[in-house]
PDB file of N, CA and C in Angstrom:
ATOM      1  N   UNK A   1     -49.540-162.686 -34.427  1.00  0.00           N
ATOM      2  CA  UNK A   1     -49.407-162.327 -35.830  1.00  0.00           C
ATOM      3  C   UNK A   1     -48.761-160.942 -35.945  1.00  0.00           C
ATOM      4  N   UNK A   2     -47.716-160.824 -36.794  1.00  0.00           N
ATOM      5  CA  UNK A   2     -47.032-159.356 -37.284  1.00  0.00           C
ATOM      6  C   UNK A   2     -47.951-158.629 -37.925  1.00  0.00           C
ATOM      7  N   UNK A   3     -47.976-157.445 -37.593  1.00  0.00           N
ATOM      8  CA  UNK A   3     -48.938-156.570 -38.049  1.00  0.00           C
ATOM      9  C   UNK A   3     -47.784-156.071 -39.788  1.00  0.00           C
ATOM     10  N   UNK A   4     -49.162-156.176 -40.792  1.00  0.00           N
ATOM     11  CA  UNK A   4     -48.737-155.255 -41.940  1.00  0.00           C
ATOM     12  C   UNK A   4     -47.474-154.578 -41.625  1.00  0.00           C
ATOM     13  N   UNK A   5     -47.783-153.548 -41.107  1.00  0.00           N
ATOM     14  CA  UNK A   5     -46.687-152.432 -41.286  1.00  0.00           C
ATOM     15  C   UNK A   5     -45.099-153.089 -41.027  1.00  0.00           C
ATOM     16  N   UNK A   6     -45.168-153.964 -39.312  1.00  0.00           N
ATOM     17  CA  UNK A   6     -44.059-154.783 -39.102  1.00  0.00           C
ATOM     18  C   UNK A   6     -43.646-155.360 -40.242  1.00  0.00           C
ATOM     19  N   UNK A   7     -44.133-156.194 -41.075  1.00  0.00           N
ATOM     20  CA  UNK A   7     -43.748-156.750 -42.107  1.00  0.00           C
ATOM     21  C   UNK A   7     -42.886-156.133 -42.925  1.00  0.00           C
ATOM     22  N   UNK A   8     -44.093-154.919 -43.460  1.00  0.00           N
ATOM     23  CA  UNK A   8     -43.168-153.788 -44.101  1.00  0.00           C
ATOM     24  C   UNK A   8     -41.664-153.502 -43.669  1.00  0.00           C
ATOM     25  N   UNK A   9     -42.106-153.159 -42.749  1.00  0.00           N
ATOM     26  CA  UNK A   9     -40.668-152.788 -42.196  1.00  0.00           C
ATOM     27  C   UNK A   9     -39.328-153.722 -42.304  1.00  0.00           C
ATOM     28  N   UNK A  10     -39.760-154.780 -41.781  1.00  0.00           N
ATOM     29  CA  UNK A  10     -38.807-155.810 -41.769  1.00  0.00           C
ATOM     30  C   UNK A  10     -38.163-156.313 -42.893  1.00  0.00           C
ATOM     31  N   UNK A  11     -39.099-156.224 -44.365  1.00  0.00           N
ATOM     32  CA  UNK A  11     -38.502-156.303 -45.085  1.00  0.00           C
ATOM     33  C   UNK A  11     -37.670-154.972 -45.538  1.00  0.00           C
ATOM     34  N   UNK A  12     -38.034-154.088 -45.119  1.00  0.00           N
ATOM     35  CA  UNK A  12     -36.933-152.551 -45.924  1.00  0.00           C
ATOM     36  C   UNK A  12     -36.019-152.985 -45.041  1.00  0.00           C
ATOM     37  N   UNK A  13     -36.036-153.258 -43.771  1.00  0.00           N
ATOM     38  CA  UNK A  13     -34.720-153.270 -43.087  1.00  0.00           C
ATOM     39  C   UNK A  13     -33.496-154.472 -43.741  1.00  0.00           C
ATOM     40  N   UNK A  14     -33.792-155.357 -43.839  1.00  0.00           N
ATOM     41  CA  UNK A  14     -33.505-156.344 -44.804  1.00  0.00           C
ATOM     42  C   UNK A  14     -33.202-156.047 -45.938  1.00  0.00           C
ATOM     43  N   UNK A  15     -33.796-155.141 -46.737  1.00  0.00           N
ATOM     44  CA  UNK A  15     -33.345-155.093 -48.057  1.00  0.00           C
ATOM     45  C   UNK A  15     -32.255-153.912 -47.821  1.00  0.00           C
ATOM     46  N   UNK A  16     -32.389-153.302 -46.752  1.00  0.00           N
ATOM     47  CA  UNK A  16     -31.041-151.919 -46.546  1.00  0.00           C
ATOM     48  C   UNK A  16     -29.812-152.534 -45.859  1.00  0.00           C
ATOM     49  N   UNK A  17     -30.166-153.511 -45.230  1.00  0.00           N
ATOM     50  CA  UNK A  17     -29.102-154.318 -44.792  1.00  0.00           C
ATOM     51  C   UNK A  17     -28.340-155.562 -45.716  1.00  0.00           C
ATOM     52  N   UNK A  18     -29.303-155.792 -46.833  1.00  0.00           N
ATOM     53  CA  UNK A  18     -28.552-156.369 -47.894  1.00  0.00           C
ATOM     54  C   UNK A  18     -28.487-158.101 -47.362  1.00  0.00           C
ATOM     55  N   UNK A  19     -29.615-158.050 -46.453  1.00  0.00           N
ATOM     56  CA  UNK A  19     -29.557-159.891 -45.752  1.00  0.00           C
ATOM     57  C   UNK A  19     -30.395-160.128 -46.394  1.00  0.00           C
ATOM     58  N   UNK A  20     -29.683-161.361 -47.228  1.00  0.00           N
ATOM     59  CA  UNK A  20     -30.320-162.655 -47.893  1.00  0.00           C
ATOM     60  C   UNK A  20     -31.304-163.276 -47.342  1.00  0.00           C
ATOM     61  N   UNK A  21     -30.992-163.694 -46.409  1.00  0.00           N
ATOM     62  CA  UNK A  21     -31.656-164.659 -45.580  1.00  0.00           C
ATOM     63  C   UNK A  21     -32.800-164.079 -44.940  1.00  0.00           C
ATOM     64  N   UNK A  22     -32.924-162.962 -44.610  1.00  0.00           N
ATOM     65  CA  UNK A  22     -33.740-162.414 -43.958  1.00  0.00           C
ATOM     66  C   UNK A  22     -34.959-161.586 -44.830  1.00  0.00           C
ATOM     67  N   UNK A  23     -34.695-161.424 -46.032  1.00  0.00           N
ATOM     68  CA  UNK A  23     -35.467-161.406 -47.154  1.00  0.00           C
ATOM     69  C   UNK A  23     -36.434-162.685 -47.880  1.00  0.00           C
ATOM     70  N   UNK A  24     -35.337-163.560 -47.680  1.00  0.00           N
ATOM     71  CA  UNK A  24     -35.995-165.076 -48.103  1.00  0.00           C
ATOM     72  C   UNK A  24     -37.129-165.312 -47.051  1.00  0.00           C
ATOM     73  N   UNK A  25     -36.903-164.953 -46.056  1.00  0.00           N
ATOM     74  CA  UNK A  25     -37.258-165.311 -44.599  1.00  0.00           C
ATOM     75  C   UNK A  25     -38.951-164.698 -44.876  1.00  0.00           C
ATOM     76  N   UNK A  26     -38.655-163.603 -45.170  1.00  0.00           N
ATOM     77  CA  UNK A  26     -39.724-162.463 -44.907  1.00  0.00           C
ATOM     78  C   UNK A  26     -40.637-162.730 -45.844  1.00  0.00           C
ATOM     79  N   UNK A  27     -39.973-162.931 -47.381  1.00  0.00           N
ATOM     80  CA  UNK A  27     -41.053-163.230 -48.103  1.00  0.00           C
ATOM     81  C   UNK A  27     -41.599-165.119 -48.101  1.00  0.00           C
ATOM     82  N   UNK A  28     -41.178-165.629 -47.743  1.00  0.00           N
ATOM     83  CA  UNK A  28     -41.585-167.028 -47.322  1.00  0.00           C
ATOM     84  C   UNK A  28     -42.541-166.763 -45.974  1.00  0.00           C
ATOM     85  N   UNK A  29     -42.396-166.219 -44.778  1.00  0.00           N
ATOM     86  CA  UNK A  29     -43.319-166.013 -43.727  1.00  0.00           C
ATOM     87  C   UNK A  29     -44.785-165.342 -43.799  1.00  0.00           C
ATOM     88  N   UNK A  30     -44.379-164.466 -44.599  1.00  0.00           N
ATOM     89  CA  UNK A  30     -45.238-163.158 -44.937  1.00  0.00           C
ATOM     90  C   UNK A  30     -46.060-162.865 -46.234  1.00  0.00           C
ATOM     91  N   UNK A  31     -45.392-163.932 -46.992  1.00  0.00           N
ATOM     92  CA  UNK A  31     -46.985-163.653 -48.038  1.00  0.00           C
ATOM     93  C   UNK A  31     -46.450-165.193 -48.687  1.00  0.00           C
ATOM     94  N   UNK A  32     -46.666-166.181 -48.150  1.00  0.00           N
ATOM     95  CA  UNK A  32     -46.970-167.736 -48.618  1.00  0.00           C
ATOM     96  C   UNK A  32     -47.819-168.001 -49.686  1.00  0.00           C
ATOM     97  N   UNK A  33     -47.071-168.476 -50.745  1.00  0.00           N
ATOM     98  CA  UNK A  33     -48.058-168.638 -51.769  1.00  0.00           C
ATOM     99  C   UNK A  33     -47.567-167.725 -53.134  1.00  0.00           C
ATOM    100  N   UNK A  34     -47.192-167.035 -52.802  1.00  0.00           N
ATOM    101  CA  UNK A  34     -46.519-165.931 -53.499  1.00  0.00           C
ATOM    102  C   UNK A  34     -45.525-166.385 -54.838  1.00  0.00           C
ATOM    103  N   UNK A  35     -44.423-167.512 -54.056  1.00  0.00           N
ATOM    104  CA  UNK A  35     -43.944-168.423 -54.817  1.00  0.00           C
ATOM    105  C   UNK A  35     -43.496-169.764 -54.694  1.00  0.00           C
ATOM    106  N   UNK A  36     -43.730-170.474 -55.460  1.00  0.00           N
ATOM    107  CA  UNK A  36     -43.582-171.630 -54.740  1.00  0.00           C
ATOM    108  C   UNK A  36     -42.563-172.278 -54.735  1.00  0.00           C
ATOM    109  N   UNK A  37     -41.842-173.179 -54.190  1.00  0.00           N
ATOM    110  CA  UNK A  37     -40.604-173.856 -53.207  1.00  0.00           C
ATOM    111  C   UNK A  37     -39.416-173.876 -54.291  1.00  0.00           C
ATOM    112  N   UNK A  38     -39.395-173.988 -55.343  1.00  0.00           N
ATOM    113  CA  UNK A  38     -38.766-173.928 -56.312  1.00  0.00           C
ATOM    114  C   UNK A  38     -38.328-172.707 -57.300  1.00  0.00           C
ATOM    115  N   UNK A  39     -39.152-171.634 -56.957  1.00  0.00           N
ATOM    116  CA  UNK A  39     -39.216-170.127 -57.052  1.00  0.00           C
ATOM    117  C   UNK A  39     -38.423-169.326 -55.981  1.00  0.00           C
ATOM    118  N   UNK A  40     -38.499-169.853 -54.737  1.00  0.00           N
ATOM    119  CA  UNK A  40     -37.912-169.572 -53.564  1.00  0.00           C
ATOM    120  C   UNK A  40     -36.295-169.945 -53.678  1.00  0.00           C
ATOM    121  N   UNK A  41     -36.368-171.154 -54.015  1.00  0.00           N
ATOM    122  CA  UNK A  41     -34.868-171.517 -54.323  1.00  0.00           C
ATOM    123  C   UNK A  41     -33.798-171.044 -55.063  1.00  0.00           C
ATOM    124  N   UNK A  42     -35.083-170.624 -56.611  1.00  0.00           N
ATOM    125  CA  UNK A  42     -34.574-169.331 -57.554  1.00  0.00           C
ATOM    126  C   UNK A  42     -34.213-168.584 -57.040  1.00  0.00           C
ATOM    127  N   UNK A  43     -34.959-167.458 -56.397  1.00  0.00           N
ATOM    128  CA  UNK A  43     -34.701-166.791 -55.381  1.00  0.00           C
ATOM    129  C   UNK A  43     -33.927-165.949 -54.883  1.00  0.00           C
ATOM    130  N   UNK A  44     -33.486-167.609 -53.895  1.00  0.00           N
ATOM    131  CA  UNK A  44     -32.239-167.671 -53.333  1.00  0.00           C
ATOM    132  C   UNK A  44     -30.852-167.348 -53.625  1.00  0.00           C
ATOM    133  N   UNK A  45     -31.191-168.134 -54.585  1.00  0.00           N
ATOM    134  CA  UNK A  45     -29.562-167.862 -55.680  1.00  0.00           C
ATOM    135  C   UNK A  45     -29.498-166.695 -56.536  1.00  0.00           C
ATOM    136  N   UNK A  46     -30.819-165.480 -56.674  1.00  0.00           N
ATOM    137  CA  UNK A  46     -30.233-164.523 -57.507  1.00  0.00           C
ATOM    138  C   UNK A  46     -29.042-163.694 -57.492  1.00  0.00           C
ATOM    139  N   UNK A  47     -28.905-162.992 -57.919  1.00  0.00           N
ATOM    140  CA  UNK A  47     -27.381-161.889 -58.696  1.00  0.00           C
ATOM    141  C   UNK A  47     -28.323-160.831 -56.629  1.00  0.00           C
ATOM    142  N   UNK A  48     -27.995-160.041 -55.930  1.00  0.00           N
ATOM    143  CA  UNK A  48     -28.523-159.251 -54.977  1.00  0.00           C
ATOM    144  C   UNK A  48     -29.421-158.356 -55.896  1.00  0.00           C
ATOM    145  N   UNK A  49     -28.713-158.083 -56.499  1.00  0.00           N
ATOM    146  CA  UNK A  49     -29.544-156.322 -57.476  1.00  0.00           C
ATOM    147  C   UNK A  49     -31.193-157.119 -57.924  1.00  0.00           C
ATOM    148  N   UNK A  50     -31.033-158.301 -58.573  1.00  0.00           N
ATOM    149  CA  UNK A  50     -32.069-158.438 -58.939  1.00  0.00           C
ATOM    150  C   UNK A  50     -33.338-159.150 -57.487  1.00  0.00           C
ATOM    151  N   UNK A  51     -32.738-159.378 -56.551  1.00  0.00           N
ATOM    152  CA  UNK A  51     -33.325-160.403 -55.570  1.00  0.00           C
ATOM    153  C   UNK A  51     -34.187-158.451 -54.524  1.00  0.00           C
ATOM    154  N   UNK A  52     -33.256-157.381 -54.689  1.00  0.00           N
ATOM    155  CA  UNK A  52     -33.691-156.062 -54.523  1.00  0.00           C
ATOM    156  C   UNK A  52     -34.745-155.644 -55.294  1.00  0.00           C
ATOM    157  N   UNK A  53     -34.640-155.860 -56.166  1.00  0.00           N
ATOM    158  CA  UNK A  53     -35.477-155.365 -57.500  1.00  0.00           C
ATOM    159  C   UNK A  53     -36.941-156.130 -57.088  1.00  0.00           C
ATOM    160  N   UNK A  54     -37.095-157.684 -56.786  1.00  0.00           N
ATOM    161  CA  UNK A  54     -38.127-158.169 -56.135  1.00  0.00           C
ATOM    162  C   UNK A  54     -39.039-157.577 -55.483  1.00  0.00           C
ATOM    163  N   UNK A  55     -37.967-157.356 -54.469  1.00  0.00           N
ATOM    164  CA  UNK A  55     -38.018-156.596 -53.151  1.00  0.00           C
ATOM    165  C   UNK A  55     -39.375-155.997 -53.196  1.00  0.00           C
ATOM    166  N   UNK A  56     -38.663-154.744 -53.912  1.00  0.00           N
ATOM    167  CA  UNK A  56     -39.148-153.635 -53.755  1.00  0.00           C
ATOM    168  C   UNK A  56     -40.428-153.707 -54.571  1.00  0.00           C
ATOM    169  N   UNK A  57     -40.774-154.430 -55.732  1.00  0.00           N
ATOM    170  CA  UNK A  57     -41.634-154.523 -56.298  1.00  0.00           C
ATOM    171  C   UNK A  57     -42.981-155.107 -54.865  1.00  0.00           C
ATOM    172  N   UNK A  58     -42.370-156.107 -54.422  1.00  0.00           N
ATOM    173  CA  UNK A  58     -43.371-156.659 -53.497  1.00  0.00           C
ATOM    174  C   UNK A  58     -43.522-155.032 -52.126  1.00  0.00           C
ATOM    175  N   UNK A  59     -42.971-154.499 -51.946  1.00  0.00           N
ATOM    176  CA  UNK A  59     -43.066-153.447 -51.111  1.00  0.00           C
ATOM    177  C   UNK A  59     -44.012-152.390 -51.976  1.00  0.00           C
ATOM    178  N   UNK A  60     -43.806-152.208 -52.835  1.00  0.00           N
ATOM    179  CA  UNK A  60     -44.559-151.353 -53.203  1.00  0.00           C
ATOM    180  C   UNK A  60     -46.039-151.534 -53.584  1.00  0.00           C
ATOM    181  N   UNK A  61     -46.287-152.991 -53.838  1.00  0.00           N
ATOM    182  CA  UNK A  61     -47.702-153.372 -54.186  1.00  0.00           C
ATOM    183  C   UNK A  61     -48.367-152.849 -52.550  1.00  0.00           C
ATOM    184  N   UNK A  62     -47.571-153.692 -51.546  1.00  0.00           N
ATOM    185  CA  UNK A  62     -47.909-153.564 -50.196  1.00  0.00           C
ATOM    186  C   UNK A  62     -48.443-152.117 -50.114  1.00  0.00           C
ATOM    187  N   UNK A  63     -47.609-151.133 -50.165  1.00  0.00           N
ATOM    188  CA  UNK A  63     -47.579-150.010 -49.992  1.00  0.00           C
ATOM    189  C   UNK A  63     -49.075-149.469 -50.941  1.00  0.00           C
ATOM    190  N   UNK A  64     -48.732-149.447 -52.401  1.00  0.00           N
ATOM    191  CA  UNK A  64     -50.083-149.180 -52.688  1.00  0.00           C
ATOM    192  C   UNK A  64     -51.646-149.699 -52.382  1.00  0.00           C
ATOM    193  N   UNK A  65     -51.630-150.857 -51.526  1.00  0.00           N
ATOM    194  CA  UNK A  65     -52.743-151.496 -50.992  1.00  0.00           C
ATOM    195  C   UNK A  65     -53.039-150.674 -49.793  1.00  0.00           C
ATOM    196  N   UNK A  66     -52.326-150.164 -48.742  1.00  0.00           N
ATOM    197  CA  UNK A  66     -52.268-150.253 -47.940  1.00  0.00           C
ATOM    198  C   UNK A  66     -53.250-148.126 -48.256  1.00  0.00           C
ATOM    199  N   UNK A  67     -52.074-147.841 -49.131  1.00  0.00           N
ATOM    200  CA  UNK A  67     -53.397-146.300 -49.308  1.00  0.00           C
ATOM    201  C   UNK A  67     -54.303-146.830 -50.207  1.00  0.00           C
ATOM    202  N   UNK A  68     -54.503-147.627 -51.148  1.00  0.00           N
ATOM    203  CA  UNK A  68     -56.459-147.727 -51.451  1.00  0.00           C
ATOM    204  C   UNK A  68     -57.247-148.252 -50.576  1.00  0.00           C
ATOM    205  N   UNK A  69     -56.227-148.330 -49.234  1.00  0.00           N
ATOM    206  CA  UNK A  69     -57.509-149.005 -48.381  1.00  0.00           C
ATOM    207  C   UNK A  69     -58.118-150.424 -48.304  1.00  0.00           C
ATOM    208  N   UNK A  70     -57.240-151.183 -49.099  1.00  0.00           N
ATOM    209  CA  UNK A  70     -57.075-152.563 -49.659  1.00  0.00           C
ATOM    210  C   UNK A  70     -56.939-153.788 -48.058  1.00  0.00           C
ATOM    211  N   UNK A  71     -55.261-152.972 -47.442  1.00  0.00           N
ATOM    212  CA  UNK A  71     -54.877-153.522 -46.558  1.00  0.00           C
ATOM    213  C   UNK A  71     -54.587-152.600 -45.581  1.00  0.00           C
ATOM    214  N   UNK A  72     -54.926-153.118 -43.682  1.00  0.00           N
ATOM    215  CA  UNK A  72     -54.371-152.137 -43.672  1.00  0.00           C
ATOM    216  C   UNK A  72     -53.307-152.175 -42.413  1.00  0.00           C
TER     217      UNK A  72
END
């Protein structure tokens, strides 16, 4: 199992590298459930800016869990 932080990471690297696929990847592996198969597909096909905008929203929840001690 990838530890938290790996995750983290993998997705900033991904979102700085601007890979699609590897974003789709990350959030399909890494937090399942999140959206489902038809959301994913959405997704897929967004405009980049907004599929970033995701992103980072999901990074930052991470991030704030991770200092309340939530996750760790």
């Amino acid at each position: 199992m990838v530890a938290k932080k790996d995750q983290l990471q993998q997705l900033l690297d991904a979102l700085v590298e601007n890979d699609r696929e590897m974003l789709i990847f990350c959030i399909k592996q890494y937090y399942p459930g999140t959206f489902s198969e038809n959301e994913l597909w959405s997704i897929a096909l967004e405009p980049k800016v907004q599929l970033r905008e995701r992103i980072k929203q999901i990074i930052l929840i991470e991030i704030n869990a991770i200092k309340s001690g939530t996750i760790s």
